[in-house]
PDB file of N, CA and C in Angstrom:
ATOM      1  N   UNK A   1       0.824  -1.200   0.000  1.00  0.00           N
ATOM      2  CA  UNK A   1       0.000   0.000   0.000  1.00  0.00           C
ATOM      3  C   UNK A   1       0.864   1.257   0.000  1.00  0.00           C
ATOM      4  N   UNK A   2       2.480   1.077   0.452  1.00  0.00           N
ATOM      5  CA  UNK A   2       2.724   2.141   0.713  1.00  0.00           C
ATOM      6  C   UNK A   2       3.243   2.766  -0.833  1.00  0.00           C
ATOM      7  N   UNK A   3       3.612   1.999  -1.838  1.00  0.00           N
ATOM      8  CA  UNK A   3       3.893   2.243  -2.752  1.00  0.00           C
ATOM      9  C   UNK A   3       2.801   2.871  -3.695  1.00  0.00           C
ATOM     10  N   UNK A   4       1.828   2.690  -3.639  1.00  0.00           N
ATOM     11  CA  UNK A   4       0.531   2.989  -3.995  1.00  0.00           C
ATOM     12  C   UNK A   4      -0.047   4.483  -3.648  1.00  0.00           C
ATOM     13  N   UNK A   5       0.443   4.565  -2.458  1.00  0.00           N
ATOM     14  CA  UNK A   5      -0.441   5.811  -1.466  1.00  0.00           C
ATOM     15  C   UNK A   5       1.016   6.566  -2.381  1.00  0.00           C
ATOM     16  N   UNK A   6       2.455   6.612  -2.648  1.00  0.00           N
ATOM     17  CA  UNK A   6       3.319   7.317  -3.050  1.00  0.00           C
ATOM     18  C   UNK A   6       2.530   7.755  -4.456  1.00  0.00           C
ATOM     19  N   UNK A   7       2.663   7.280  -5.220  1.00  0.00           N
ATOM     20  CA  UNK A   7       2.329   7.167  -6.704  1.00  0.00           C
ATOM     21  C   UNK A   7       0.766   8.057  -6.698  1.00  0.00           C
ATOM     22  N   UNK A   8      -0.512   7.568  -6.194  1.00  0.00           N
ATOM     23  CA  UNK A   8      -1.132   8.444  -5.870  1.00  0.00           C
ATOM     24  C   UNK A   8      -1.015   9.926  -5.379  1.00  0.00           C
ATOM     25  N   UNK A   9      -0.120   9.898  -4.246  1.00  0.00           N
ATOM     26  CA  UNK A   9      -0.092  11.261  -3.909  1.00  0.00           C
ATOM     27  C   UNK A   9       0.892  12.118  -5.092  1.00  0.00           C
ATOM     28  N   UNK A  10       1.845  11.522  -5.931  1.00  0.00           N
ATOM     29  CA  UNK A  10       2.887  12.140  -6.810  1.00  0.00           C
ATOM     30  C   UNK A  10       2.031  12.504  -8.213  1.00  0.00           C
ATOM     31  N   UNK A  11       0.975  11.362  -8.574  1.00  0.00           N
ATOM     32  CA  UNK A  11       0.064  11.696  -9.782  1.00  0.00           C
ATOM     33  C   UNK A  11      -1.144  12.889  -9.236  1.00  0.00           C
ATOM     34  N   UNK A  12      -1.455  12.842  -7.701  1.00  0.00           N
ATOM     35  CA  UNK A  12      -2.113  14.168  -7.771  1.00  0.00           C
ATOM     36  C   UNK A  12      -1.189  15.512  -7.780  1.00  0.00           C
ATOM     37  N   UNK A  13       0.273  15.529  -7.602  1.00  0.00           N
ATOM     38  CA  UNK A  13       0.224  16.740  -7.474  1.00  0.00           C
ATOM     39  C   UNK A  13       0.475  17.149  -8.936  1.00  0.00           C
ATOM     40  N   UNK A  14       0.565  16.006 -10.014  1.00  0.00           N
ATOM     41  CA  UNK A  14       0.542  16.391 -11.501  1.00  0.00           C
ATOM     42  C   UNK A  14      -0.696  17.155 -11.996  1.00  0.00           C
ATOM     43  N   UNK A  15      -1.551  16.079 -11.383  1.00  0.00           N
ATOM     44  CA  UNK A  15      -2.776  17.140 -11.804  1.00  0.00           C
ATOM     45  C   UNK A  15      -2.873  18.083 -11.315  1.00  0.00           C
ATOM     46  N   UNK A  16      -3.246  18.410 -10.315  1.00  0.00           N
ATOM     47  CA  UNK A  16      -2.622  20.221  -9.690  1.00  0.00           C
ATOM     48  C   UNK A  16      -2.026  20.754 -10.646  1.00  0.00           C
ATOM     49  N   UNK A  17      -0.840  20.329 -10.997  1.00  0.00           N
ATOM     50  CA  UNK A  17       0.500  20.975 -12.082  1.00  0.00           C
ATOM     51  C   UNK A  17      -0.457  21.718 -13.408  1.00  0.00           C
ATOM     52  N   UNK A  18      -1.215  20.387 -13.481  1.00  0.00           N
ATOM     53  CA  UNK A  18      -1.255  20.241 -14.613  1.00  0.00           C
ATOM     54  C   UNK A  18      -2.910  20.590 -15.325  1.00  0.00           C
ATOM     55  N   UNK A  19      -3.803  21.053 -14.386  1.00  0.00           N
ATOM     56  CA  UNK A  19      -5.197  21.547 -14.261  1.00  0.00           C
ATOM     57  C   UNK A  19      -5.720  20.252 -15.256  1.00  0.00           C
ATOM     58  N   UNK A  20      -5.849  19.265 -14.752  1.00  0.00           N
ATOM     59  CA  UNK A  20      -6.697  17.835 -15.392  1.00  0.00           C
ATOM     60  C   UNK A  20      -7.589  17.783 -14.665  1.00  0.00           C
ATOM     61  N   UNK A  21      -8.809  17.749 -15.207  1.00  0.00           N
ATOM     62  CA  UNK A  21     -10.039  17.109 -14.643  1.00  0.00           C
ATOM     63  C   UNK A  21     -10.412  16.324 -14.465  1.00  0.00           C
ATOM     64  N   UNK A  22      -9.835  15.012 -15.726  1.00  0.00           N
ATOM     65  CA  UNK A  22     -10.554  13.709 -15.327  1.00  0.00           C
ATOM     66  C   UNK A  22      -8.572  13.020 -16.146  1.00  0.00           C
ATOM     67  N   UNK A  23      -8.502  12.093 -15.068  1.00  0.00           N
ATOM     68  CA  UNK A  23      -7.687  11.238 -15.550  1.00  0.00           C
ATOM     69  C   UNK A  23      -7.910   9.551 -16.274  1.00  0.00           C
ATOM     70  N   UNK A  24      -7.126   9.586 -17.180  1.00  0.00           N
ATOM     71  CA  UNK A  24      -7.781   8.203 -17.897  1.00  0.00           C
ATOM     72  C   UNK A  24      -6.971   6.815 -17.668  1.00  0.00           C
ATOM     73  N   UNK A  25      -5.392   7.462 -17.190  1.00  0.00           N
ATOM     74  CA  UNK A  25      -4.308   6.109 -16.813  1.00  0.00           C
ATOM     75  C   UNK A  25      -3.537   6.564 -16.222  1.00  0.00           C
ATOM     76  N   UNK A  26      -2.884   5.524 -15.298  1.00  0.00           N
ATOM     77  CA  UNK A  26      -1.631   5.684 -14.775  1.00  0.00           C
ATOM     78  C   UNK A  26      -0.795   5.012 -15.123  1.00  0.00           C
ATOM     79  N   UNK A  27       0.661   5.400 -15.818  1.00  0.00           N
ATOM     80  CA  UNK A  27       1.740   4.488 -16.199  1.00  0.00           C
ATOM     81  C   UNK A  27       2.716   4.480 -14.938  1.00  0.00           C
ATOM     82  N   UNK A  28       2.737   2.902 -14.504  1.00  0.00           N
ATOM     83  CA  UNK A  28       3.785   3.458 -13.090  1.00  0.00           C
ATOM     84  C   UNK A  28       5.129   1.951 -13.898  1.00  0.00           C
ATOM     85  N   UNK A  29       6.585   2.191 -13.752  1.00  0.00           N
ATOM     86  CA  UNK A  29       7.422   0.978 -13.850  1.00  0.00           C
ATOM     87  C   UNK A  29       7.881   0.416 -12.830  1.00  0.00           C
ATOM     88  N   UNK A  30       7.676  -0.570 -12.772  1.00  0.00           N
ATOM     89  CA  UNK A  30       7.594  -1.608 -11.465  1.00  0.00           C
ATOM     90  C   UNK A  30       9.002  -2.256 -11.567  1.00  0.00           C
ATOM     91  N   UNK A  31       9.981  -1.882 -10.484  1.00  0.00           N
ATOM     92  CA  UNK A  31      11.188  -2.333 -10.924  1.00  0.00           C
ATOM     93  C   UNK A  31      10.969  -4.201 -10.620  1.00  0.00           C
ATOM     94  N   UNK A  32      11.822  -5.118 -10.432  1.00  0.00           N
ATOM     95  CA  UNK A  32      11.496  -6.398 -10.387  1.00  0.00           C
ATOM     96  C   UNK A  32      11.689  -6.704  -8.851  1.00  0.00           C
ATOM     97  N   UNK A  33      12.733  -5.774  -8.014  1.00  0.00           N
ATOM     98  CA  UNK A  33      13.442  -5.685  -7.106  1.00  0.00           C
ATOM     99  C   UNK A  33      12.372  -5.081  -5.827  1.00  0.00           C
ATOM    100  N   UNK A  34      11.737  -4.636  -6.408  1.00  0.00           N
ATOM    101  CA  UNK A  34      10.824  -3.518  -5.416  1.00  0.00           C
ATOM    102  C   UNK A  34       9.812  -4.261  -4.333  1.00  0.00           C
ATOM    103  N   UNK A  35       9.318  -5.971  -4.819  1.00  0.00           N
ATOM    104  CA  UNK A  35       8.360  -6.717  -4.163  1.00  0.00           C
ATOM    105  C   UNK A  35       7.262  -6.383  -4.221  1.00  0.00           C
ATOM    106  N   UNK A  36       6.687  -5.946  -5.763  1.00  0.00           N
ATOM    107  CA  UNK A  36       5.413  -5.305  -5.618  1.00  0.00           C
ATOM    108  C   UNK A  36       4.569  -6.519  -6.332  1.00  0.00           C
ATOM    109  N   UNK A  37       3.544  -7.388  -5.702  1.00  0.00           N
ATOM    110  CA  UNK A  37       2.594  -8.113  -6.218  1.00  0.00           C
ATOM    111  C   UNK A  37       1.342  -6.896  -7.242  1.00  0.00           C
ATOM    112  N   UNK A  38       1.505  -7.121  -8.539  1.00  0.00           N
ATOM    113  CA  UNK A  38       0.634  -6.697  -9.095  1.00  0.00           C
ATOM    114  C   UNK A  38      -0.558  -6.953  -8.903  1.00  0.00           C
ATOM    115  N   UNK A  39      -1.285  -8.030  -8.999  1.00  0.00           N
ATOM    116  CA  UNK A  39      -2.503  -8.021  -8.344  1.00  0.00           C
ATOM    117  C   UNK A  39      -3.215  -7.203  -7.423  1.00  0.00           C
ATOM    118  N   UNK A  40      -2.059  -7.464  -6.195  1.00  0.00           N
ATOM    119  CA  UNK A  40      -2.033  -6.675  -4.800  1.00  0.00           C
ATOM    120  C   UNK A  40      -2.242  -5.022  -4.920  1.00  0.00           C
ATOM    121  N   UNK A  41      -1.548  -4.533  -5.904  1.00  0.00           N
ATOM    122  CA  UNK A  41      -1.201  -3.168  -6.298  1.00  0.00           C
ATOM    123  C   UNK A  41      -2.321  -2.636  -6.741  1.00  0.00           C
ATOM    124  N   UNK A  42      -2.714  -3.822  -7.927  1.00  0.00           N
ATOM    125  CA  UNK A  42      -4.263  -2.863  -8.331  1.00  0.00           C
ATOM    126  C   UNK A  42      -5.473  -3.127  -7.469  1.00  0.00           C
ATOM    127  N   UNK A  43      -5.797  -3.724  -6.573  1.00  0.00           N
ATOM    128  CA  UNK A  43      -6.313  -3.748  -5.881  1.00  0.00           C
ATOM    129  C   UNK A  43      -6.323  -2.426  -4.733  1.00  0.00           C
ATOM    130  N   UNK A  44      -5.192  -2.649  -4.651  1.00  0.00           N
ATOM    131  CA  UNK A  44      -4.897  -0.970  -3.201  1.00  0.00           C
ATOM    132  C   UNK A  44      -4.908   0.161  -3.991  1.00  0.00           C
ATOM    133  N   UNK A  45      -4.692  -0.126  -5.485  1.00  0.00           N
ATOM    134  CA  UNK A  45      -5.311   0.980  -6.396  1.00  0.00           C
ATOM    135  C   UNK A  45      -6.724   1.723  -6.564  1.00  0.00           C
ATOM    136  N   UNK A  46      -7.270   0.788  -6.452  1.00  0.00           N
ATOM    137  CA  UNK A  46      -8.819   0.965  -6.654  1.00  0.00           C
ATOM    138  C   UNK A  46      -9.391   1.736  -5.363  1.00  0.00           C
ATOM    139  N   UNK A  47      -8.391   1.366  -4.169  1.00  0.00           N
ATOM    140  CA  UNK A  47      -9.321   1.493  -2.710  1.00  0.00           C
ATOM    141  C   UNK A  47      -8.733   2.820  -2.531  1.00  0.00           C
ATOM    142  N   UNK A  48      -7.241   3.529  -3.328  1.00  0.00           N
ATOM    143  CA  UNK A  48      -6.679   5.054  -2.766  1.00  0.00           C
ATOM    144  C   UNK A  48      -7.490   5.576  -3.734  1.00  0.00           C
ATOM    145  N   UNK A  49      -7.976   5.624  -4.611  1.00  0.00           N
ATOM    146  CA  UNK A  49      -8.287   6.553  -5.773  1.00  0.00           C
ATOM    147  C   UNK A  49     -10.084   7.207  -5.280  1.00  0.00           C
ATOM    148  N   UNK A  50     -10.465   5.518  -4.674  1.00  0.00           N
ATOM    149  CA  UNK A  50     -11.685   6.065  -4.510  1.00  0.00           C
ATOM    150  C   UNK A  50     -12.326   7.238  -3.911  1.00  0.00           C
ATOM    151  N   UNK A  51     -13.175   8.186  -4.608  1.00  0.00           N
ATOM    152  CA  UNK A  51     -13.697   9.412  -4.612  1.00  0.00           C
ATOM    153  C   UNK A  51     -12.608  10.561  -5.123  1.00  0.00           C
ATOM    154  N   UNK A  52     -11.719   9.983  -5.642  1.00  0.00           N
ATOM    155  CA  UNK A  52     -10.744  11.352  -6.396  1.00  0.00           C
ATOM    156  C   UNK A  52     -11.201  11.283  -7.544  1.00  0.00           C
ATOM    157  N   UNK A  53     -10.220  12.234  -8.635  1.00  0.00           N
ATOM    158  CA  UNK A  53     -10.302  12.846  -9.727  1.00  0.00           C
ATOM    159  C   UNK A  53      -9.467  11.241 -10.570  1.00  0.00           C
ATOM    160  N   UNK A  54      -8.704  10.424 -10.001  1.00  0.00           N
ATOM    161  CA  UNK A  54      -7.806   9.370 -10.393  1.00  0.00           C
ATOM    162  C   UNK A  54      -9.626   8.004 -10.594  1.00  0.00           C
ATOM    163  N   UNK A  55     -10.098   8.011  -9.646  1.00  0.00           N
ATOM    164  CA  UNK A  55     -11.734   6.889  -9.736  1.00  0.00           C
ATOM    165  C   UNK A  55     -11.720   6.609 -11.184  1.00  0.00           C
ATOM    166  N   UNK A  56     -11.761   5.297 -11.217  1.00  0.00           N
ATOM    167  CA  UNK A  56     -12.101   4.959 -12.635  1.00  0.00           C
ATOM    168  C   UNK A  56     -10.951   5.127 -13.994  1.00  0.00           C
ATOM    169  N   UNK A  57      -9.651   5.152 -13.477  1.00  0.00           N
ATOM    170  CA  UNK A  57      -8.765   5.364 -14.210  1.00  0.00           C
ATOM    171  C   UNK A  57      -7.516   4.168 -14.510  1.00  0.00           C
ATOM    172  N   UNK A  58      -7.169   3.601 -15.384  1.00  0.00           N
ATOM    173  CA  UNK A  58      -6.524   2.565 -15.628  1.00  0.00           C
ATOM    174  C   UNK A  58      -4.987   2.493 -14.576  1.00  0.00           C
ATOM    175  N   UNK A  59      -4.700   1.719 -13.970  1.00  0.00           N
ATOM    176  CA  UNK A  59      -3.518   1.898 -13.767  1.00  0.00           C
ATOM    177  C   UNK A  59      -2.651   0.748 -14.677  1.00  0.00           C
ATOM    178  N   UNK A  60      -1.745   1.214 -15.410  1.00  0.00           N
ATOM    179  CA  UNK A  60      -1.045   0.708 -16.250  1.00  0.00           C
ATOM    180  C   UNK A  60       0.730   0.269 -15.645  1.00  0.00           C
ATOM    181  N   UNK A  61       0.802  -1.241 -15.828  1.00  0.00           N
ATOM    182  CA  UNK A  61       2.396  -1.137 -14.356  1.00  0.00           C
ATOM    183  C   UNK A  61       3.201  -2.009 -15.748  1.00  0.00           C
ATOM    184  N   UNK A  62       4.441  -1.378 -15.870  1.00  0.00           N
ATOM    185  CA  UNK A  62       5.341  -1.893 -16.622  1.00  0.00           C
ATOM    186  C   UNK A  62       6.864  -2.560 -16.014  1.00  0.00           C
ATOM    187  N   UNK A  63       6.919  -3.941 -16.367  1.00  0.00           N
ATOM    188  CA  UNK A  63       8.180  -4.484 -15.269  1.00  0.00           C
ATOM    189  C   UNK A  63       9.485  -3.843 -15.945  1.00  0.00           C
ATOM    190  N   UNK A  64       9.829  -3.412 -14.564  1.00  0.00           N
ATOM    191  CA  UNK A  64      11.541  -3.096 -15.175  1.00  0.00           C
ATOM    192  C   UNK A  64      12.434  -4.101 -14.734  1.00  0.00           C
ATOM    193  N   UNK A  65      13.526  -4.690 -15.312  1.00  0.00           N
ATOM    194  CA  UNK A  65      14.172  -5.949 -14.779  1.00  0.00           C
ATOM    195  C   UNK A  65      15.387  -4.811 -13.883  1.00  0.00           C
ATOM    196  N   UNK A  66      16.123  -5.858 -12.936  1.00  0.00           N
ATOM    197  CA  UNK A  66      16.943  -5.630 -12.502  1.00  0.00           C
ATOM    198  C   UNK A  66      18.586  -5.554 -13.052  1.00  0.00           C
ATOM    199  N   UNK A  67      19.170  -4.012 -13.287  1.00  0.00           N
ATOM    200  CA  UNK A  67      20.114  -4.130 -13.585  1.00  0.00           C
ATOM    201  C   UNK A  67      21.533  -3.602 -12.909  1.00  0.00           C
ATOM    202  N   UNK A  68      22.712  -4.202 -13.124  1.00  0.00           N
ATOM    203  CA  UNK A  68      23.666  -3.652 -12.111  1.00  0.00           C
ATOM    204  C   UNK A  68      25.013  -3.391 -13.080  1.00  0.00           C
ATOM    205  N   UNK A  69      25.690  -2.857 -12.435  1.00  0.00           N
ATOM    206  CA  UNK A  69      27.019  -2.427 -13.207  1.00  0.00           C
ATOM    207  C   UNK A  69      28.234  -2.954 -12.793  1.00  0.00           C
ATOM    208  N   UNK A  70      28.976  -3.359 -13.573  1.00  0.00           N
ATOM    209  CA  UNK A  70      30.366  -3.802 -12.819  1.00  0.00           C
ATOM    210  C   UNK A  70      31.303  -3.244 -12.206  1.00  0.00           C
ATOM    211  N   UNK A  71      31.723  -3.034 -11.018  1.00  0.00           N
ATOM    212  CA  UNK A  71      32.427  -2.486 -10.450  1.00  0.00           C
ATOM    213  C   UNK A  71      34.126  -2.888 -10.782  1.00  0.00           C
ATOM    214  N   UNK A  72      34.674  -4.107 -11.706  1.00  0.00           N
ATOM    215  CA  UNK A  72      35.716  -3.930 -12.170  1.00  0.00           C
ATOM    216  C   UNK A  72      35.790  -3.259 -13.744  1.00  0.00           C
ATOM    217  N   UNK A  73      34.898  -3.668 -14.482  1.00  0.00           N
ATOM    218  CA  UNK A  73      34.937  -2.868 -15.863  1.00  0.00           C
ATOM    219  C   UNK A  73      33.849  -2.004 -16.320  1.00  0.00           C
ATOM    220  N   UNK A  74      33.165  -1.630 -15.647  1.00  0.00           N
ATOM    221  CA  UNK A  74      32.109  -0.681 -15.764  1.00  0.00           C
ATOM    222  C   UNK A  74      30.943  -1.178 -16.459  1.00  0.00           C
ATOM    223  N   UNK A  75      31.131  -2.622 -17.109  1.00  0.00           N
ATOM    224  CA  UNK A  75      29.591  -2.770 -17.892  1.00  0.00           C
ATOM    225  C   UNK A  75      28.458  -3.104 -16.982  1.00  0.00           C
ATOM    226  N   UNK A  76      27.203  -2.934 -17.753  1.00  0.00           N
ATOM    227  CA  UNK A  76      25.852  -2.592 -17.473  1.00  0.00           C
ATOM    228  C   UNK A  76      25.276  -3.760 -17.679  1.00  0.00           C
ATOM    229  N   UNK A  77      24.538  -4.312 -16.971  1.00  0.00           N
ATOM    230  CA  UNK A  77      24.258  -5.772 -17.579  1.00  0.00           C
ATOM    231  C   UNK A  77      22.697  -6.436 -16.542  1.00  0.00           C
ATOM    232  N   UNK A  78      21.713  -6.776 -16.968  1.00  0.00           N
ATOM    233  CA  UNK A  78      21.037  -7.662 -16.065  1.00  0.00           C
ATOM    234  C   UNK A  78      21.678  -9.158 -15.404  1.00  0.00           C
ATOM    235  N   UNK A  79      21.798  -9.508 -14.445  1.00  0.00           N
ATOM    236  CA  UNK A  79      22.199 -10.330 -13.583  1.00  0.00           C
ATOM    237  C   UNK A  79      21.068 -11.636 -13.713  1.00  0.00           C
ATOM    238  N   UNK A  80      21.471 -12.702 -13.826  1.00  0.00           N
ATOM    239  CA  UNK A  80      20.350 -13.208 -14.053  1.00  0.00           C
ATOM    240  C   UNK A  80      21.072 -15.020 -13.952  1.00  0.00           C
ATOM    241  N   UNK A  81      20.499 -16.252 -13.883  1.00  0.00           N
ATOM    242  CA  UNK A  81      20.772 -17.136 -13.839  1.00  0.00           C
ATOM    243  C   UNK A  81      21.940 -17.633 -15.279  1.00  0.00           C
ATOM    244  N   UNK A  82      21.816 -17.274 -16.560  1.00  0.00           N
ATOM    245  CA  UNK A  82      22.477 -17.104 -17.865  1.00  0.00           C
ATOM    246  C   UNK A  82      23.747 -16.752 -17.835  1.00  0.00           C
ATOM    247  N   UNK A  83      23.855 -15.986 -16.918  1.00  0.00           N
ATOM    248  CA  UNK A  83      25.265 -15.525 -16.474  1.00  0.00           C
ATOM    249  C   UNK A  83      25.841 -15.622 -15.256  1.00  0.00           C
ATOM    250  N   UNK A  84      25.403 -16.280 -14.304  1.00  0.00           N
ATOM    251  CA  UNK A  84      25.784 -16.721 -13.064  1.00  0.00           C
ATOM    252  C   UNK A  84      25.999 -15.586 -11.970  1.00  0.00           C
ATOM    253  N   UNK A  85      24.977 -14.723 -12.631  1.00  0.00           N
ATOM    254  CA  UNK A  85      25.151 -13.668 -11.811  1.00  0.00           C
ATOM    255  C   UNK A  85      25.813 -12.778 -11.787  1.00  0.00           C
ATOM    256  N   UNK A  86      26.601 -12.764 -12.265  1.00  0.00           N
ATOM    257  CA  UNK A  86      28.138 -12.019 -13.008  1.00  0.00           C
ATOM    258  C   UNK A  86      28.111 -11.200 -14.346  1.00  0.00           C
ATOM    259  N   UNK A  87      28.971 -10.103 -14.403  1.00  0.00           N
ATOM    260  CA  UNK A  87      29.079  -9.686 -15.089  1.00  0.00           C
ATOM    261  C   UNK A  87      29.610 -10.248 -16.529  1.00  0.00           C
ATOM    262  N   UNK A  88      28.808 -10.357 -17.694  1.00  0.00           N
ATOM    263  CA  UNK A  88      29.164 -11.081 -19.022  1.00  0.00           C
ATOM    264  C   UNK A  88      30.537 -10.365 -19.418  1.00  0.00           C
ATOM    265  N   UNK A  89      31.045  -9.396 -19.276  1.00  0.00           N
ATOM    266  CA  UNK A  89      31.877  -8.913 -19.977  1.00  0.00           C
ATOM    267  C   UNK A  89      33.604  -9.706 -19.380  1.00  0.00           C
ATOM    268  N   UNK A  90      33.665  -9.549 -17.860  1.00  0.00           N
ATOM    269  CA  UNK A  90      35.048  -9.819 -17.416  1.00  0.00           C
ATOM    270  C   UNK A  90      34.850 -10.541 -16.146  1.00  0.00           C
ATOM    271  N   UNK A  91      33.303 -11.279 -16.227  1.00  0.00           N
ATOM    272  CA  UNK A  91      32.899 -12.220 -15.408  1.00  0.00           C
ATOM    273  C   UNK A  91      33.025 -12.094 -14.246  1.00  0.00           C
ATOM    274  N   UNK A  92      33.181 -10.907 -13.673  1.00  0.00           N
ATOM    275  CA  UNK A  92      33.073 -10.495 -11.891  1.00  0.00           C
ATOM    276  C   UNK A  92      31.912 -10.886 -11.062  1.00  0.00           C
ATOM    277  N   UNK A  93      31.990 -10.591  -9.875  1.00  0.00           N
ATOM    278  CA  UNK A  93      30.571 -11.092  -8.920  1.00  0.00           C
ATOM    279  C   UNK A  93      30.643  -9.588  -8.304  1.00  0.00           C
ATOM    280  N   UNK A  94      31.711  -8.115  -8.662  1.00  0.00           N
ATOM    281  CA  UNK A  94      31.748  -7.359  -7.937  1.00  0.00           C
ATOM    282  C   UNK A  94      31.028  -6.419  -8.824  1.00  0.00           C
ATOM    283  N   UNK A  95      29.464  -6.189  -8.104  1.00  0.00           N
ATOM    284  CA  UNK A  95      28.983  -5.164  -8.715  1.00  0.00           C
ATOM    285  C   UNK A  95      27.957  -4.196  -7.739  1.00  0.00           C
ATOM    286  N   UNK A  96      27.336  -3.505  -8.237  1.00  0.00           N
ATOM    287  CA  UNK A  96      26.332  -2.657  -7.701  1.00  0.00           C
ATOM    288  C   UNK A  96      24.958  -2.469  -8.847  1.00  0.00           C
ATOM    289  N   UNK A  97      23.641  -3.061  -7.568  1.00  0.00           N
ATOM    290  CA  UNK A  97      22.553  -3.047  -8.230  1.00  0.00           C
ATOM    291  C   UNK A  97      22.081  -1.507  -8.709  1.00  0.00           C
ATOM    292  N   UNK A  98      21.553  -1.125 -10.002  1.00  0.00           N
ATOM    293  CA  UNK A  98      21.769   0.333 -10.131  1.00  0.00           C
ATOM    294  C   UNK A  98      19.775   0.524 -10.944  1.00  0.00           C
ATOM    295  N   UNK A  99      19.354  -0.708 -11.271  1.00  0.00           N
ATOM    296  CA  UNK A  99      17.719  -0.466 -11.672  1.00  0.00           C
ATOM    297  C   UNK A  99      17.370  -1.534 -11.379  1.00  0.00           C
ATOM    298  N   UNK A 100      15.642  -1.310 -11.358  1.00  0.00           N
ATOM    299  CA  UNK A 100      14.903  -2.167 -10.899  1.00  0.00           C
ATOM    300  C   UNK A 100      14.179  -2.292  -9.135  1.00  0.00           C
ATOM    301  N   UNK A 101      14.872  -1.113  -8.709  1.00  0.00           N
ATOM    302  CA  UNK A 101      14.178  -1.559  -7.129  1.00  0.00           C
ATOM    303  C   UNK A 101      13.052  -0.600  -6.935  1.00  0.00           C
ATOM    304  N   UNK A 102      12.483   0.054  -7.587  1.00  0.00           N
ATOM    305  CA  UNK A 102      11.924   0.932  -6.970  1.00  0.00           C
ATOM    306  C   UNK A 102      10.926   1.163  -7.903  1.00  0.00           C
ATOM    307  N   UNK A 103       9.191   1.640  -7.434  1.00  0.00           N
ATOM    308  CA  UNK A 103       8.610   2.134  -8.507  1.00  0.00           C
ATOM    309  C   UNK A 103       8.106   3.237  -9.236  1.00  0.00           C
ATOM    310  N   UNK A 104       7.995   3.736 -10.067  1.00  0.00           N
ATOM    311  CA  UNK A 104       8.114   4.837 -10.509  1.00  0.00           C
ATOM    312  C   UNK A 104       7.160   5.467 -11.632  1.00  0.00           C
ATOM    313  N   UNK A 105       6.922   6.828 -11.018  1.00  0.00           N
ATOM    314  CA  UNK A 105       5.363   6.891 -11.782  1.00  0.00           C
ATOM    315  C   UNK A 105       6.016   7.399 -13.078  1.00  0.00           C
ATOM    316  N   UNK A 106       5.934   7.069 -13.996  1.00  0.00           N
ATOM    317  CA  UNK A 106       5.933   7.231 -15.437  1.00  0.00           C
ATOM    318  C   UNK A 106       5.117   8.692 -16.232  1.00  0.00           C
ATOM    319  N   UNK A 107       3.699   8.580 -16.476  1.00  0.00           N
ATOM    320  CA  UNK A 107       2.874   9.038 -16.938  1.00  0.00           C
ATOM    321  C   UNK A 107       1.335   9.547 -16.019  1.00  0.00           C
ATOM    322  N   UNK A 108       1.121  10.231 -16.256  1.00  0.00           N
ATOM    323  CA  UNK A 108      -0.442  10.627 -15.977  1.00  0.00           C
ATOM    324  C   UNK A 108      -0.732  10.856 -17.137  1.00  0.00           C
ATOM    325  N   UNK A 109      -2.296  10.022 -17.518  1.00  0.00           N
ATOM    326  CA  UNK A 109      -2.762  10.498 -18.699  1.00  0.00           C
ATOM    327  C   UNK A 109      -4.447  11.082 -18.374  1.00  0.00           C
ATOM    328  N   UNK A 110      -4.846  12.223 -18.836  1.00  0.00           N
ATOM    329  CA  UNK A 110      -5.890  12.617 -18.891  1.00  0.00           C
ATOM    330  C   UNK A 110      -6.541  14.316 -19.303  1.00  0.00           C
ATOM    331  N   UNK A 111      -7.448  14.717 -19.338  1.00  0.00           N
ATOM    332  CA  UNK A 111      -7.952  16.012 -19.834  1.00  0.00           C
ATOM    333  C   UNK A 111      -7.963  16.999 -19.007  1.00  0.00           C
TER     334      UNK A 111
END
């Protein structure tokens, strides 16, 4: 919920920004890292929106995978079972996770 109540409160102050009356979607990217059950999400979606200007508005969640960088040769790479976790380029285990943990409102769409 708490991710939800964020994204809500960040898409209203767009509309504020942005003098919308009726909103039609929300694009939020769901990193992979973040532990957000989609299901779960649109569900606690439905229950923050109710009686706002957001009521009745799509929420749209796009997965972002998890990616990290190598801390011996600088490449960028998803981590993943294919590569043992390691960086493909010079095969390190020394890296830093740099996307994917967090979610992030994308878009407000509406009039």
């Amino acid at each position: 919920m708490s991710y939800v109540s964020r994204v809500v409160a960040l898409a209203m102050e767009m509309i504020q920004i942005n003098h919308l009356t009726k909103v039609t979607e929300l694009r939020v990217e769901v990193g992979a890292m973040a532990g957000v059950i989609p299901e779960l999400m649109e569900k606690c979606y439905r229950q923050a929106v109710a009686g706002t200007v957001l009521e009745g508005s799509i929420l749209t969640m796009t997965p972002k995978a998890v990616t990290a960088k190598c801390d011996d040769c600088g490449t960028t790479y998803e981590p993943n079972r294919n590569n043992d976790y390691c960086c493909p380029n010079c095969k390190s285990h020394r890296s830093q996770i740099i996307g994917g943990r967090k979610v992030i409102l994308e878009k407000v769409l509406g009039e």
